[in-house]
Every structure is written in C-alpha cells, then in structure tokens.
C-alpha atoms as a PDB file:
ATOM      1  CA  UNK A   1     -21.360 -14.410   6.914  1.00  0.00           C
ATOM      2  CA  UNK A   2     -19.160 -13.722   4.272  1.00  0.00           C
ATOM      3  CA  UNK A   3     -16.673 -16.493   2.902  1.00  0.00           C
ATOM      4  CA  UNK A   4     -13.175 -15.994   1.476  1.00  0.00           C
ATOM      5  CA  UNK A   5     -14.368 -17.625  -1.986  1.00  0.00           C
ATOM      6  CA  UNK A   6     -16.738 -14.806  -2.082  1.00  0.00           C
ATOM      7  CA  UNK A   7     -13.805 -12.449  -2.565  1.00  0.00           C
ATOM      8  CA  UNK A   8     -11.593 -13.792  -5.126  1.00  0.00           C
ATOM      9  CA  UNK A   9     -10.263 -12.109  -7.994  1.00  0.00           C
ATOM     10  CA  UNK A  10      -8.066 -13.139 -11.056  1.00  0.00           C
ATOM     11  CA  UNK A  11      -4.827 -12.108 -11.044  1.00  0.00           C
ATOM     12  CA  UNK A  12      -3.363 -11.134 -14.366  1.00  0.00           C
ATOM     13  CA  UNK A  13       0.603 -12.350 -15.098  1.00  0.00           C
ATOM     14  CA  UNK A  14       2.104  -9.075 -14.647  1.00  0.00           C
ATOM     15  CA  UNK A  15       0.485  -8.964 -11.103  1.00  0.00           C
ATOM     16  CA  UNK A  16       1.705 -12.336 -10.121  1.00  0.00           C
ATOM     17  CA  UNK A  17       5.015 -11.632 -11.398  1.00  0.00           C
ATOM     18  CA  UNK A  18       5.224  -8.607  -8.582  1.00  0.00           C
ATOM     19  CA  UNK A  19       3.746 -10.701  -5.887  1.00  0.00           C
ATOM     20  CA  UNK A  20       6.292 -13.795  -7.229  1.00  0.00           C
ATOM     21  CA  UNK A  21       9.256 -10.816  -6.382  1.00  0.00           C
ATOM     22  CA  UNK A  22       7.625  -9.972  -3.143  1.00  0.00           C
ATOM     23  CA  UNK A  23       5.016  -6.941  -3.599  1.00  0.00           C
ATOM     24  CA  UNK A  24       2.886  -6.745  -0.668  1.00  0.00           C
ATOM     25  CA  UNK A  25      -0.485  -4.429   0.533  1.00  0.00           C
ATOM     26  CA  UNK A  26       2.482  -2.871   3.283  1.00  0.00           C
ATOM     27  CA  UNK A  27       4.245   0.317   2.204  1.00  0.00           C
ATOM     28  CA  UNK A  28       7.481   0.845   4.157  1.00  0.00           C
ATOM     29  CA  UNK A  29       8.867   4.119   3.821  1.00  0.00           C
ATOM     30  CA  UNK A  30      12.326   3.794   5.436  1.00  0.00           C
ATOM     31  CA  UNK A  31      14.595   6.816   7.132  1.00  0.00           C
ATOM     32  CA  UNK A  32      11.725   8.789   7.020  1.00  0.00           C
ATOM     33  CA  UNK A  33      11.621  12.494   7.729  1.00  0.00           C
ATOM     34  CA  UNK A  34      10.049  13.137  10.884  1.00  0.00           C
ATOM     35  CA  UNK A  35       8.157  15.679   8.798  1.00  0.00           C
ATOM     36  CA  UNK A  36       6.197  12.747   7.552  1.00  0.00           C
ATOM     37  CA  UNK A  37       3.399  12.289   9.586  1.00  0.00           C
ATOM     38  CA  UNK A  38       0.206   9.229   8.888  1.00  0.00           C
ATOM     39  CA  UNK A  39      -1.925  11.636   8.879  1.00  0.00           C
ATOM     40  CA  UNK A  40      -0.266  13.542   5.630  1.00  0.00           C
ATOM     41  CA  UNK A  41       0.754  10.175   4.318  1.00  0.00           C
ATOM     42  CA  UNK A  42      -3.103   9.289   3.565  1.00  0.00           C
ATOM     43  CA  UNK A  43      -3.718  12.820   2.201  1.00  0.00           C
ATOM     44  CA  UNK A  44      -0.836  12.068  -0.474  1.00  0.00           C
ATOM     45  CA  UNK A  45      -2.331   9.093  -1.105  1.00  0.00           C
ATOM     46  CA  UNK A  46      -6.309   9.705  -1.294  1.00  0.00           C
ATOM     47  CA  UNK A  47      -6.142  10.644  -5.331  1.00  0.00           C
ATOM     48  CA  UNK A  48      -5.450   7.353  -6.094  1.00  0.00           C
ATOM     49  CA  UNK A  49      -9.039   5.539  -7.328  1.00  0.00           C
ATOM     50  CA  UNK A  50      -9.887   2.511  -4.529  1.00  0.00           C
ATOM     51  CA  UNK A  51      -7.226   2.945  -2.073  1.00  0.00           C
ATOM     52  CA  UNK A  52      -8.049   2.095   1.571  1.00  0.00           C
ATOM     53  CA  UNK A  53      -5.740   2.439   4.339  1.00  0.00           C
ATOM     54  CA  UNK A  54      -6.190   0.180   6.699  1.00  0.00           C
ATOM     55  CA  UNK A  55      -3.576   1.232   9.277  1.00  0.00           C
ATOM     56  CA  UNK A  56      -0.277   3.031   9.463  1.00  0.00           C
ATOM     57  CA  UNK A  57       2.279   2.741  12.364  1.00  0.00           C
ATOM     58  CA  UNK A  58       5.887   4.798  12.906  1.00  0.00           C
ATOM     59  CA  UNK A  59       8.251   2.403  14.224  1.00  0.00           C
ATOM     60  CA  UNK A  60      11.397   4.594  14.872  1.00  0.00           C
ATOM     61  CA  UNK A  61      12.560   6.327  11.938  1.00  0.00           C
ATOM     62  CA  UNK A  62       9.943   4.033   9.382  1.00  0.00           C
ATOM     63  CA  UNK A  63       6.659   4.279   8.574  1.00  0.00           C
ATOM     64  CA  UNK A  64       4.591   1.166   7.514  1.00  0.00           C
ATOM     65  CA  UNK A  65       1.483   1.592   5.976  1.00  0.00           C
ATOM     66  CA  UNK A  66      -1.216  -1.485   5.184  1.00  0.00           C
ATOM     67  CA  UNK A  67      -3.595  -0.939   2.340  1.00  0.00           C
ATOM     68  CA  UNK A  68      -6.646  -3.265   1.469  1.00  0.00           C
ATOM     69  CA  UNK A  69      -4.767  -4.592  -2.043  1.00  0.00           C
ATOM     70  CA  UNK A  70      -2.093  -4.803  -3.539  1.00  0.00           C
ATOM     71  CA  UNK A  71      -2.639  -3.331  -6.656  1.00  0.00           C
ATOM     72  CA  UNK A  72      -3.146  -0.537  -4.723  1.00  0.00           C
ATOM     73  CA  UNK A  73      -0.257  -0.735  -2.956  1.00  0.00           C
ATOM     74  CA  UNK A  74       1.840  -1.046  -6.335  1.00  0.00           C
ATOM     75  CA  UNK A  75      -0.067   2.161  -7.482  1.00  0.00           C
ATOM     76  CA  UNK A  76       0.715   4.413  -4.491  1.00  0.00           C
ATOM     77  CA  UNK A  77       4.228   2.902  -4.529  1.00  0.00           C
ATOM     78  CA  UNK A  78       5.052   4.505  -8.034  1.00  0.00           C
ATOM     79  CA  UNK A  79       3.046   7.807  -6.837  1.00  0.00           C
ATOM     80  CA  UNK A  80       5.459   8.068  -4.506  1.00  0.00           C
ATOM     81  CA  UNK A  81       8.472   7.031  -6.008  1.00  0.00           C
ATOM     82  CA  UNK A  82       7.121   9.816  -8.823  1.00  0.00           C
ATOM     83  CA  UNK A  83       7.320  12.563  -6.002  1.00  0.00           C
END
C-alpha cells in the first residue's frame, strides 16, 4: 500500500506563491458557452505534457474540471487564457 510520504515533491517559491494566492488542481470555467462540452474540454487540453483529468462536472452555466496537480492546472489555465 502506498503512503502519502511516498508522493511528495518540492515545491519551488514561485509555486508556493500561486498556491499562497489560492491556485488549485480545479479549473472553473464560469458563464460558459453551452458549446463547451467535457468531452472537448479534455481534447483542448491533452497537448499539454502530464495532464490528467480526473473528472469534470457542468453545474449550470460552469464547468469545473479536477486535474491530478496543480502545476498542471496552472499550465492549462494560461493555455486557455492564451485561446
């Protein structure tokens, strides 16, 4: 059985700083489109190196999707931002 210790990972400054100002693995894309679908979501996002979705949910007119890091999460947040 695997143990959280096992895991762990150093977190450089400029990473702490984000989590410090509240960066999380959840992307929330608020007053979505309802052209925006999960499924095309995780196709926009599958370029980017070690991303893993774990789940995405619609919840009215936003869309929140969990990855597996938040580095990650911080990458596909400027992808999109970039779009």
């Amino acid at each position: 059985m695997a143990r959280w210790t096992d895991n762990r990972i150093l977190v450089n400054i400029g990473m702490a700083e984000s989590i410090v100002k509240g960066a999380s693995r959840t992307l929330v894309l608020h007053e979505r489109d309802e052209r925006h679908i999960v499924e095309a979501m995780k196709q926009d996002l599958a370029h980017i190196y070690g991303l893993f979705v774990i789940g995405a949910s619609v919840s009215g007119r936003n869309m929140h999707v969990s990855l597996a890091s938040i580095k990650t999460a911080i990458q596909a947040r400027t992808c999109l931002k970039s779009q």
